[in-house]
C-alpha atoms as a PDB file:
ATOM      1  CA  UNK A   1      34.445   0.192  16.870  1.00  0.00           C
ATOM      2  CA  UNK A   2      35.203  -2.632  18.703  1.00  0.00           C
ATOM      3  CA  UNK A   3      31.733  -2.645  20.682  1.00  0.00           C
ATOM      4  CA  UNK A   4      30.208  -2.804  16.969  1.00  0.00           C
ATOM      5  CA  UNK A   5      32.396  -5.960  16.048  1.00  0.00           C
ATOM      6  CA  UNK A   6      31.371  -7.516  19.036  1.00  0.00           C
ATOM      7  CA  UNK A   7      27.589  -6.967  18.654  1.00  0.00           C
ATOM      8  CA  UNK A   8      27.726  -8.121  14.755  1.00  0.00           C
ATOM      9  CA  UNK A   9      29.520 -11.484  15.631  1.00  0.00           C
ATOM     10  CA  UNK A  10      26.762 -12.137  18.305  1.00  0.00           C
ATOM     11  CA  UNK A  11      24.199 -11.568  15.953  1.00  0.00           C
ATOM     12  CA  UNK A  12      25.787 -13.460  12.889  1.00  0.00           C
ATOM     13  CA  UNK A  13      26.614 -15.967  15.445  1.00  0.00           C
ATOM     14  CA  UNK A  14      22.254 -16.777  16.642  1.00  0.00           C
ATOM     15  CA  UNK A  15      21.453 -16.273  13.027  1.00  0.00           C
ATOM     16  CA  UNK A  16      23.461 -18.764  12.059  1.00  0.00           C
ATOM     17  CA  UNK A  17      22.958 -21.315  14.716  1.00  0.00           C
ATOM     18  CA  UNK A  18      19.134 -20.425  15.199  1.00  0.00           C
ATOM     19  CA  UNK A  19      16.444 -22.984  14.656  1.00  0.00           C
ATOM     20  CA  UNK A  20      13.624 -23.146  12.422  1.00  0.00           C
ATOM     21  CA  UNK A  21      10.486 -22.073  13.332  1.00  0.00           C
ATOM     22  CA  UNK A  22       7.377 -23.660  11.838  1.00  0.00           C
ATOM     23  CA  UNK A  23       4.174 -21.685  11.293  1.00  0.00           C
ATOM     24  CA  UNK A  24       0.669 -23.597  11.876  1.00  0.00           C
ATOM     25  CA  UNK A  25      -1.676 -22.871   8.732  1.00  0.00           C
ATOM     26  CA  UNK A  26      -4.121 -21.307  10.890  1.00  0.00           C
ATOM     27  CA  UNK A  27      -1.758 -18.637  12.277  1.00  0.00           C
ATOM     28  CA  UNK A  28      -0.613 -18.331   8.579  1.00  0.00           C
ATOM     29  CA  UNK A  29      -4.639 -17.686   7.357  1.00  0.00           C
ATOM     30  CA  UNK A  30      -4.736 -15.819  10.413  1.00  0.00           C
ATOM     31  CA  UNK A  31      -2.047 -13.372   9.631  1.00  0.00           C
ATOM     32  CA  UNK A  32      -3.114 -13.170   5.856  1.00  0.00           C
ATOM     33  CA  UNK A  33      -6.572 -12.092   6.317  1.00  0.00           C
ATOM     34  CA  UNK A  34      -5.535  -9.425   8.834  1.00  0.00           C
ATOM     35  CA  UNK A  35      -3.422  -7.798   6.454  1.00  0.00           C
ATOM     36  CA  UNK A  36      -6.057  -8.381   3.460  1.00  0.00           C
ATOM     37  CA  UNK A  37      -8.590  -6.983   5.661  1.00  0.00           C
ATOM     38  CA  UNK A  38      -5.556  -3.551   6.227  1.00  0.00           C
ATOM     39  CA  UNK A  39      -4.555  -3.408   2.763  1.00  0.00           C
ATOM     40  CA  UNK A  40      -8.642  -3.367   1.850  1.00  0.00           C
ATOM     41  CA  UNK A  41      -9.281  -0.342   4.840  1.00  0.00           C
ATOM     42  CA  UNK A  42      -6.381   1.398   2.540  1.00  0.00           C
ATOM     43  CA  UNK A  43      -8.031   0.833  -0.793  1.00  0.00           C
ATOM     44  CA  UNK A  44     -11.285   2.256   0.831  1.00  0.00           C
ATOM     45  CA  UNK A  45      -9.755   5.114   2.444  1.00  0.00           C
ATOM     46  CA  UNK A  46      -8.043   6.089  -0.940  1.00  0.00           C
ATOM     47  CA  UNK A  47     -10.882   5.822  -3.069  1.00  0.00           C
ATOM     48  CA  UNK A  48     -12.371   7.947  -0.526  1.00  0.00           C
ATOM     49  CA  UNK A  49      -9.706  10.558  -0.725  1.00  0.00           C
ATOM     50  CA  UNK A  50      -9.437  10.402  -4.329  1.00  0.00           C
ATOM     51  CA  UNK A  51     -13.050  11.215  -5.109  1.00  0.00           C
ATOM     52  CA  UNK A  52     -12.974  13.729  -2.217  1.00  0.00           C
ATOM     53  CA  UNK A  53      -9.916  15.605  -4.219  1.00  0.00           C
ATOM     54  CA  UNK A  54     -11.946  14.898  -7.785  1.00  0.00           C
ATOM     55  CA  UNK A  55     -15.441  17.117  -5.968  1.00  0.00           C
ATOM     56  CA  UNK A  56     -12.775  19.545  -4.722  1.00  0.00           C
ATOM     57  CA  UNK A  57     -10.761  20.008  -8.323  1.00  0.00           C
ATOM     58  CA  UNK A  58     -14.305  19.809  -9.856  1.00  0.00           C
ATOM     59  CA  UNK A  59     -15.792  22.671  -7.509  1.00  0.00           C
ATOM     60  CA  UNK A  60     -12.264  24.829  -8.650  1.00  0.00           C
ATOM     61  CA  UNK A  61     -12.431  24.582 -11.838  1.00  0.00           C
ATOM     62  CA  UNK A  62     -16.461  25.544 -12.214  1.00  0.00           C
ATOM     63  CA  UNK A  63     -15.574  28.570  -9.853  1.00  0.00           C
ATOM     64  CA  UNK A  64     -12.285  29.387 -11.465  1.00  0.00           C
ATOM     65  CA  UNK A  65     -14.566  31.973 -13.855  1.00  0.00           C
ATOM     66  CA  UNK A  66     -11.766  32.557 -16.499  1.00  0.00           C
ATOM     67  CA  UNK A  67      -8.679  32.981 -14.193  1.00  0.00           C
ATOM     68  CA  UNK A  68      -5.950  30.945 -15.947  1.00  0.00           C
ATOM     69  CA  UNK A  69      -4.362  30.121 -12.450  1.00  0.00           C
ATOM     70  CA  UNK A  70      -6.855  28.700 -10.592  1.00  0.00           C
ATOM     71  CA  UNK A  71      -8.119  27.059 -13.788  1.00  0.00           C
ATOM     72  CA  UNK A  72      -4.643  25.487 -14.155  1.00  0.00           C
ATOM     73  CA  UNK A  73      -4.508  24.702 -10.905  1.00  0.00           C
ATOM     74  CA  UNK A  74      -7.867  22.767 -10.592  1.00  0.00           C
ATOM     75  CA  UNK A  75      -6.808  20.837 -14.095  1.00  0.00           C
ATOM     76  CA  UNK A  76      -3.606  19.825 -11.768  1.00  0.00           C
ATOM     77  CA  UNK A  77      -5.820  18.859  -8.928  1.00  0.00           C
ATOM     78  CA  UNK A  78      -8.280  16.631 -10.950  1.00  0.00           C
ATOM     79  CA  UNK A  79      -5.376  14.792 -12.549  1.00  0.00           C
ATOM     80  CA  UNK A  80      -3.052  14.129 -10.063  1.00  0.00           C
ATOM     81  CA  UNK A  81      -6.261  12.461  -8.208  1.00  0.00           C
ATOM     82  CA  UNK A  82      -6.871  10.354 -11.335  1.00  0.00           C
ATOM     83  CA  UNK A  83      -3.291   9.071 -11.400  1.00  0.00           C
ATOM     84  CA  UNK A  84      -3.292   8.134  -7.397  1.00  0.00           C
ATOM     85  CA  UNK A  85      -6.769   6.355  -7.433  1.00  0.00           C
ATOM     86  CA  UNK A  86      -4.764   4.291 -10.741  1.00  0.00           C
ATOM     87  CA  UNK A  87      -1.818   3.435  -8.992  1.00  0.00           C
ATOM     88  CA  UNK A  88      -3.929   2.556  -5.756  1.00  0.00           C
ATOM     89  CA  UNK A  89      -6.424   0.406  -7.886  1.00  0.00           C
ATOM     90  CA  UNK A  90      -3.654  -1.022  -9.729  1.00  0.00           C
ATOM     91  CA  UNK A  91      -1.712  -2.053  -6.421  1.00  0.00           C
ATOM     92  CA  UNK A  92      -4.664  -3.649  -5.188  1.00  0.00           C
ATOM     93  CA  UNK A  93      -4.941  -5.619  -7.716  1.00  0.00           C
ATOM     94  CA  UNK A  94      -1.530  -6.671  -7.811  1.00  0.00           C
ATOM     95  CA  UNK A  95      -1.714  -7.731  -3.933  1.00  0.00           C
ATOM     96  CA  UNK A  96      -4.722  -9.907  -5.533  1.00  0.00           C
ATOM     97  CA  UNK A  97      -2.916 -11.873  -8.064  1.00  0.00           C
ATOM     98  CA  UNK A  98       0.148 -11.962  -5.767  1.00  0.00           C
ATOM     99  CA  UNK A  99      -2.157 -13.603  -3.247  1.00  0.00           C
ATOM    100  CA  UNK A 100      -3.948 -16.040  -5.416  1.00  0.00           C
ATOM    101  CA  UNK A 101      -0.898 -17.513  -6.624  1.00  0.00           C
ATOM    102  CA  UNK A 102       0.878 -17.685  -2.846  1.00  0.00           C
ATOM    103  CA  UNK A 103      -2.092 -19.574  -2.114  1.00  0.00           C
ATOM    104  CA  UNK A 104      -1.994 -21.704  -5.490  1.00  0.00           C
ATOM    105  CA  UNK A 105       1.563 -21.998  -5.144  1.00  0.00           C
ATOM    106  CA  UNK A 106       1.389 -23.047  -1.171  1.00  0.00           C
ATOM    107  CA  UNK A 107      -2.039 -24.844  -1.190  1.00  0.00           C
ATOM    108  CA  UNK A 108      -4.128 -22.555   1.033  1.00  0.00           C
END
């Protein structure tokens, strides 16, 4: 217990007494287009994924010939592959508008 005190009063103690550190704008633009350039690779790869799961569903349900189950199952498949290509279109267009107004706001 005491160890634990000791360590959180050294580290209260350089956060409160540490300087501040000033970023150059090209290590910012640096730093933002790597991570545009990840979150993009993401995007990509889910799209990817998504359409591969949509073929797969697709290829289930033609081949399900009348069994409820595997008809059911394919009908799960196909959805749940619509909803994650939404929410992974719909979070990359959110990191757009987030972006544009950072660099609106900031003057990048």
């Amino acid at each position: 217990m005491r160890i634990l005190l000791t360590l959180q009063s050294f580290v209260l103690t350089a956060l409160i007494f540490a300087s501040q550190v000033q970023a150059q704008a090209d290590d910012v633009s640096k730093v933002q287009n790597f991570m545009t350039n990840i979150i993009e690779i993401l995007v990509t790869l889910a799209g990817i994924l998504a359409a591969l799961f949509f073929v797969w569903g697709g290829v289930g349900y033609i081949t399900s010939t009348g069994n409820p189950e595997n008809l059911e199952k394919s009908k799960k498949t196909i959805f749940y592959s619509a909803i994650g290509l939404a929410v992974t279109l719909g979070a990359y267009v959110l990191v757009n508008i987030v972006t544009q107004t950072a660099q609106s706001a900031f003057g990048q």
